[in-house]
Protein backbone atom coordinates (compact mmCIF):
# COMPACT_ATOMS: atom_id res chain seq x y z
CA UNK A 1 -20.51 36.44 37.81
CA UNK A 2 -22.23 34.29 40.72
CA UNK A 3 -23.74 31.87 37.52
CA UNK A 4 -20.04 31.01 36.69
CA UNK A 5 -19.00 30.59 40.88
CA UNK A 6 -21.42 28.27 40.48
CA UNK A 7 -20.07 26.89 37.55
CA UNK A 8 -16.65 26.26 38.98
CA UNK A 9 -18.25 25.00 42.60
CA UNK A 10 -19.95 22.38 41.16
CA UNK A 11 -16.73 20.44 40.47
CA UNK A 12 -16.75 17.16 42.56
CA UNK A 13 -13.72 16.92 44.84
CA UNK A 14 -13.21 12.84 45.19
CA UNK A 15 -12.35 11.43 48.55
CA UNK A 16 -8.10 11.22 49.26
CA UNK A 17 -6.67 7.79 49.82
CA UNK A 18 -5.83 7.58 53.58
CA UNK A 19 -2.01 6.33 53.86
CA UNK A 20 -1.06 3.09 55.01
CA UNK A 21 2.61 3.56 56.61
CA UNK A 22 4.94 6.00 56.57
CA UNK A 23 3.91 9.91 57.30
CA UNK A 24 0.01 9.84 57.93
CA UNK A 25 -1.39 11.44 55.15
CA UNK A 26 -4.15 14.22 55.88
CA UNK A 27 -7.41 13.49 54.65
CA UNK A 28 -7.43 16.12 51.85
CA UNK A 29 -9.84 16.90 48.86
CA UNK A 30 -9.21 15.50 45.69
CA UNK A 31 -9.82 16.93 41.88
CA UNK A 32 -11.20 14.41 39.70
CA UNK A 33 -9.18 14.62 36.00
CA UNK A 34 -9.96 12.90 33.13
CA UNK A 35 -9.30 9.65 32.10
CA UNK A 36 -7.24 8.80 35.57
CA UNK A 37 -8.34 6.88 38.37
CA UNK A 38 -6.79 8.92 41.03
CA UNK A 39 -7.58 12.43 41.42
CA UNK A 40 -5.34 14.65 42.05
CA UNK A 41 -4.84 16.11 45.40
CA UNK A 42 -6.26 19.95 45.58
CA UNK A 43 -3.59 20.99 48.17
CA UNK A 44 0.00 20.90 46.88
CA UNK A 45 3.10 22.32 47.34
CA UNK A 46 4.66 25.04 45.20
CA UNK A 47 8.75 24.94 45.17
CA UNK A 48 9.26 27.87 42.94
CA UNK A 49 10.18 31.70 43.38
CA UNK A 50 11.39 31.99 46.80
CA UNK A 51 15.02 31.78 48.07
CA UNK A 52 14.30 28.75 49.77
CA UNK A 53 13.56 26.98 46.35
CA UNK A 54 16.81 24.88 46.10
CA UNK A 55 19.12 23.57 48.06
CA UNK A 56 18.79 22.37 51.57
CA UNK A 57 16.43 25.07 52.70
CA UNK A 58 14.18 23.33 49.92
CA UNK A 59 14.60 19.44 51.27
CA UNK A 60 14.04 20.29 54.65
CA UNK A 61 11.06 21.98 54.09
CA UNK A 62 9.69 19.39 51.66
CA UNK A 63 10.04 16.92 54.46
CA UNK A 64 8.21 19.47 56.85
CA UNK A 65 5.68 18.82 54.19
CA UNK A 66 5.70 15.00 53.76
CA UNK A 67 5.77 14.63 57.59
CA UNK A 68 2.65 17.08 58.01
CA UNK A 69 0.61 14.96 55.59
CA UNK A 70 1.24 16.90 52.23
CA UNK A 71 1.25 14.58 49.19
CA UNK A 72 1.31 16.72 46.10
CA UNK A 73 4.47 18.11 45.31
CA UNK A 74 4.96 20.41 42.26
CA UNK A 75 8.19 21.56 40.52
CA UNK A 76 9.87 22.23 37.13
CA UNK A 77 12.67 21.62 35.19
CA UNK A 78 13.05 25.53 35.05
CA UNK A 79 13.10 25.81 38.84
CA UNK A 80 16.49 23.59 38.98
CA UNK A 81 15.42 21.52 42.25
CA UNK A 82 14.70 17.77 40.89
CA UNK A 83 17.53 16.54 42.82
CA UNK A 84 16.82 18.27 46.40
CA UNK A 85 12.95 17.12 45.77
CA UNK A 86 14.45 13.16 45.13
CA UNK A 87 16.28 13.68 48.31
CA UNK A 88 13.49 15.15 50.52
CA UNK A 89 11.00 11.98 48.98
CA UNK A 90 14.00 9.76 49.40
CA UNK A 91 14.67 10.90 53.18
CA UNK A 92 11.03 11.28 54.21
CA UNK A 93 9.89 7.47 53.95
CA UNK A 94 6.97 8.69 52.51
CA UNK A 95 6.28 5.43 49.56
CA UNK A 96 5.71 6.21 46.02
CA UNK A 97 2.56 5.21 45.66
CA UNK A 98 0.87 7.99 48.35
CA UNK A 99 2.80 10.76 46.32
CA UNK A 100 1.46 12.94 43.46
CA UNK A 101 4.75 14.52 41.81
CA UNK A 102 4.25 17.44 39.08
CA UNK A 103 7.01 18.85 36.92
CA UNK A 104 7.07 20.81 33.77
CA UNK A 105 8.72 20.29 30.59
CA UNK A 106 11.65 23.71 30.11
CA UNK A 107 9.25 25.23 27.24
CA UNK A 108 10.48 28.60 28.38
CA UNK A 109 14.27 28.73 27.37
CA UNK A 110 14.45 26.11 24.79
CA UNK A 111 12.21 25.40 21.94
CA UNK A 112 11.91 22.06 22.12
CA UNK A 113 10.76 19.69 19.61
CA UNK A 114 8.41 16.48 19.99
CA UNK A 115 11.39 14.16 20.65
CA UNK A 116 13.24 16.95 22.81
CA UNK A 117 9.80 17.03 24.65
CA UNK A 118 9.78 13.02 25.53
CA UNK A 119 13.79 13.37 26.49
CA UNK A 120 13.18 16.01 29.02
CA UNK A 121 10.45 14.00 30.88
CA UNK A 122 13.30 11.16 31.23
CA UNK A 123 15.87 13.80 32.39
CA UNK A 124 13.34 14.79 34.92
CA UNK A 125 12.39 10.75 35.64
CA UNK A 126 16.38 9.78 36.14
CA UNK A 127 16.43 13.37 37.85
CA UNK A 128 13.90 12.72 40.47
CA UNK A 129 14.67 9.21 40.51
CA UNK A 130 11.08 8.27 39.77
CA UNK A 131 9.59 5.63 36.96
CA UNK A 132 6.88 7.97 36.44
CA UNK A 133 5.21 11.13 36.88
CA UNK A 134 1.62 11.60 38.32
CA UNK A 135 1.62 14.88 35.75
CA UNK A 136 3.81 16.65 33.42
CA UNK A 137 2.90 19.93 32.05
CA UNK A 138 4.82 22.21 29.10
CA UNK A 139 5.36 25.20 31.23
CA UNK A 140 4.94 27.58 28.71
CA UNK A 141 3.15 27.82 25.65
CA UNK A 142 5.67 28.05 22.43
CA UNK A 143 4.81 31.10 20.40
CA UNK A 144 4.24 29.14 16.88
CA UNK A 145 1.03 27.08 17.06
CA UNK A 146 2.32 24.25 15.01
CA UNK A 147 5.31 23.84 17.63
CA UNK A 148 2.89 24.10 20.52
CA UNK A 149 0.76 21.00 18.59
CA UNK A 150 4.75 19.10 18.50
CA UNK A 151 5.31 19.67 21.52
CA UNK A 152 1.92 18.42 23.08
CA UNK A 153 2.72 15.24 20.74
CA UNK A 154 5.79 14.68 22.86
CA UNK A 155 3.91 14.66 25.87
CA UNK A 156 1.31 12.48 24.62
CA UNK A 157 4.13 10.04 23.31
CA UNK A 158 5.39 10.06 27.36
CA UNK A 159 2.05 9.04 28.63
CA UNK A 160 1.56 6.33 25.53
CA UNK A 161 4.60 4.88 26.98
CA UNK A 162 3.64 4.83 30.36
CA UNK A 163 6.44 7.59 31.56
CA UNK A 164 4.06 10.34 32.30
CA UNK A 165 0.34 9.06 34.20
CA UNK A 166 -1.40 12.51 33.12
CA UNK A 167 -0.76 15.54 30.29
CA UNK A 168 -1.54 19.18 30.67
CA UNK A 169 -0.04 23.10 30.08
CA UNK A 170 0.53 25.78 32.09
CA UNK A 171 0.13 29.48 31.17
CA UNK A 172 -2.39 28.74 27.84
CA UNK A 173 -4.97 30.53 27.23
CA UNK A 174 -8.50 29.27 25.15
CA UNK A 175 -7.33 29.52 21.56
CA UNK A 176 -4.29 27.85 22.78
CA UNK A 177 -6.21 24.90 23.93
CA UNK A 178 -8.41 24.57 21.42
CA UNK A 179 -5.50 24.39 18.78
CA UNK A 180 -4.03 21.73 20.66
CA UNK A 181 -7.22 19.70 20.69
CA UNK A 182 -7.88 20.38 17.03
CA UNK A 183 -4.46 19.32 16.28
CA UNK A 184 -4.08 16.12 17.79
CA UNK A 185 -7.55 15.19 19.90
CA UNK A 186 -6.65 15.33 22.93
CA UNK A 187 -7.32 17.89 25.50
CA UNK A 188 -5.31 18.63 28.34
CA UNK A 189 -6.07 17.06 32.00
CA UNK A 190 -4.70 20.79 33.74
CA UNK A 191 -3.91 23.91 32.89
CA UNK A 192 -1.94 25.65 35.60
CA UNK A 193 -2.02 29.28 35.28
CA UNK A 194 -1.70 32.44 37.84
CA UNK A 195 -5.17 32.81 39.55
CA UNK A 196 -6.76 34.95 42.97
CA UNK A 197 -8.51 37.90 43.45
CA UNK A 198 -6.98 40.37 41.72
CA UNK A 199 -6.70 39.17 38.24
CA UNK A 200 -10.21 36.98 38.73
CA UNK A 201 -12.03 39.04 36.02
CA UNK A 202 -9.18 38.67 33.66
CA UNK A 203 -8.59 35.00 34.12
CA UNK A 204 -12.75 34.03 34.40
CA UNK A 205 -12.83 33.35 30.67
CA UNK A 206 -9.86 30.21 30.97
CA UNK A 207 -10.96 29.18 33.67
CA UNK A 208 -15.15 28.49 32.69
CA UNK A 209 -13.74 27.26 29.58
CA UNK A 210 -11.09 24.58 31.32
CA UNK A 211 -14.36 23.14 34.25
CA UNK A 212 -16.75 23.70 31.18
CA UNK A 213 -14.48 21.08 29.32
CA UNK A 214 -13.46 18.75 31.94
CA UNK A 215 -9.74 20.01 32.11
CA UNK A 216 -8.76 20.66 36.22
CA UNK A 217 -7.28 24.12 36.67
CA UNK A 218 -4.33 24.55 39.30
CA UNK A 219 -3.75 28.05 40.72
CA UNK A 220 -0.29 29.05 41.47
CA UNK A 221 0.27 32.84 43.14
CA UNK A 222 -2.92 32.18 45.40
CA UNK A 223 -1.63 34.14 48.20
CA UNK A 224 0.01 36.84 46.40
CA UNK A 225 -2.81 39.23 46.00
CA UNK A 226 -1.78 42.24 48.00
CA UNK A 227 -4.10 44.75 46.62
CA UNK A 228 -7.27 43.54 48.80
CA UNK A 229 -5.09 43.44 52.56
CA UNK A 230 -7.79 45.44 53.92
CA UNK A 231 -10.58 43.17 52.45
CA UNK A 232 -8.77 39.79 53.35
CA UNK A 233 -8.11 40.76 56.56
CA UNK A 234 -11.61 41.84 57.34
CA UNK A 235 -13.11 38.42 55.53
CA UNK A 236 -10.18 36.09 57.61
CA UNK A 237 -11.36 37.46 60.82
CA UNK A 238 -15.03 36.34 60.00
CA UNK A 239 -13.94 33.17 59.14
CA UNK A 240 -11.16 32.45 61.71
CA UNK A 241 -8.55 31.96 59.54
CA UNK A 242 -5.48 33.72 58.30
CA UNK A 243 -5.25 35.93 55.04
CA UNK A 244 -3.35 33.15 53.10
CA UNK A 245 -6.08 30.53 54.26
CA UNK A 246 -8.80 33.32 52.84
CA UNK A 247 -7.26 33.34 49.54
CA UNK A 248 -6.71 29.58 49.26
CA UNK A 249 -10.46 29.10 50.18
CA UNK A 250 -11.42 31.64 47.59
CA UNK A 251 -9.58 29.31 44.69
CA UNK A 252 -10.61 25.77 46.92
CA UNK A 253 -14.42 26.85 46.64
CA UNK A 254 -14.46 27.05 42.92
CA UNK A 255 -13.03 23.82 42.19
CA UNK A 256 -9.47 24.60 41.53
CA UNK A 257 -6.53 23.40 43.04
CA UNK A 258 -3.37 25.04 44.71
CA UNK A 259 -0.04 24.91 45.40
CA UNK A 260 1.44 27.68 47.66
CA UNK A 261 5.01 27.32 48.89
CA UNK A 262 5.95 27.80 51.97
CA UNK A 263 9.46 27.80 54.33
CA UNK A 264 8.63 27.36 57.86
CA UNK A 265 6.76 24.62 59.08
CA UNK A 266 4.42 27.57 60.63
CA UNK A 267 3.33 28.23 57.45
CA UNK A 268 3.26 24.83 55.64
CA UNK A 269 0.74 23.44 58.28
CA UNK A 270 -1.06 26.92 57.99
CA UNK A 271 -1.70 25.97 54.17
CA UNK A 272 -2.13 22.21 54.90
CA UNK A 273 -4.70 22.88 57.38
CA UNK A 274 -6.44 25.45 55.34
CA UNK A 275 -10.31 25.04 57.29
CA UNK A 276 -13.54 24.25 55.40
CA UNK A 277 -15.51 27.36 55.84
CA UNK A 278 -17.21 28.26 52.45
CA UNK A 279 -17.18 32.41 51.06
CA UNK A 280 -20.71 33.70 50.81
CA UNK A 281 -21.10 35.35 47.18
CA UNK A 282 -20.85 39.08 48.45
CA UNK A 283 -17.75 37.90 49.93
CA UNK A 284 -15.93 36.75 46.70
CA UNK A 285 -17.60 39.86 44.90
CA UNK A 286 -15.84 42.50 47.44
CA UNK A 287 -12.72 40.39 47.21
CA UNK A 288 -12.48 40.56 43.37
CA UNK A 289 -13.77 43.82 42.90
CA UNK A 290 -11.74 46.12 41.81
């Protein structure tokens, strides 16, 4: 256990560009990928699975995130918000060159094919209103191997044509991976998959394999472990911070980036402003013990 912490730890966060005009832009760590210049910030923001996902709610409190010095913002075809995120960018000032924008390819509902696959990143491009992505992932893996390999073609034909800056998945697991790479030679720059305390043993595997091969890993559900209150609570008094901030530090420290969402600009900034205190290794064993 503590020789893979250390494992994931030793992933180099690279300095964040300081912004020019607009919003200030906080000085936040960065997560090297592969093959880009620009890493890719490792504090985002999540716009899925709340009530507040769409809509106005969702543009106001995308702006709350802009204006507090948030960067990377992450959505989905599946989460049907493209348009309010184009109008929160749009309204916020923030230029295009300070943002990091992720969005996933609708691998869920539809089994999409390696043309289908580059057609969806332009629906989300005219969508968003953007000439390119910073990162497109295919949000779930297709059950047939040979249409997972298709539809990671289809991605790689969006970055080839300079639509799409960086390629990844969300949700694969290591044989997953590996067939994609054997299949076409290229590996994945993320996988995005559901990571904190509580599934931490089940996930360790993915996740040594992704920092072990260079591929980032991007946590979403980071604050929704609620079967170690007592624990967190005891760990974010220690540390002067609040339980979310705990469980964001727990994923920060081993190299992987997050993306919670948040409403109320309360609890954006809490995220935002998550402090640099490090967990001691009997720390992350009591939270992910079980």
């Amino acid at each position: 256990m503590l020789r893979v912490l250390a494992v994931l730890a030793a992933v180099p966060c690279a300095p964040a560009l300081r912004a020019a005009r607009g919003y200030p832009a906080l000085e936040l760590p960065g997560i090297p990928l592969k093959g880009s210049s620009r890493p890719m910030p490792a504090m985002g923001f999540g716009t899925c699975c709340r009530k507040t996902s769409q809509g106005q709610a969702l543009v106001n409190s995308t702006k709350i995130f802009l204006r507090l010095g948030g960067r990377h913002i992450d959505t989905a075809q599946k989460y049907s918000n493209h348009k309010d995120i184009k109008r929160a960018i749009q309204e916020s000032g923030v230029p295009r060159e300070e943002l990091w924008i992720t969005s996933k390819v609708n691998t869920i509902t539809s089994n999409l094919t390696r043309e289908g696959v580059v057609q969806a990143v332009d629906d989300s491009l005219r969508e968003l209103n953007l000439a390119y992505l910073d990162l497109m992932l295919l949000h779930r893996p297709a059950v047939d191997p040979a249409l997972r390999a298709e539809q990671w073609r289809g991605l790689i034909d969006a970055k080839v044509a300079g639509k799409v800056l960086n390629i990844g998945v969300s949700n694969y697991d290591v044989a997953m991976i590996k067939g994609l790479i054997n299949a076409t030679g290229v590996a994945p720059a993320v996988n995005q998959m559901g990571f904190n305390p509580a599934n931490a043993h089940a996930k360790r595997k993915i996740v040594r394999f992704c920092v072990d091969n260079g591929i980032a890993v991007t946590a979403f559900g980071s604050v929704r472990d609620q079967t170690t209150k007592d624990k967190v609570s005891y760990f974010s008094k220690m540390h002067n911070a609040t339980g979310a901030q705990l469980l964001l530090r727990w994923a920060m420290d081993q190299g992987v980036s997050v993306i919670p969402g948040a409403t109320s600009e309360e609890h954006i900034s809490e995220n935002l402003r998550t402090p640099t205190f490090h967990l001691a290794p009997n720390e992350v064993q009591e939270l992910e013990q079980r």
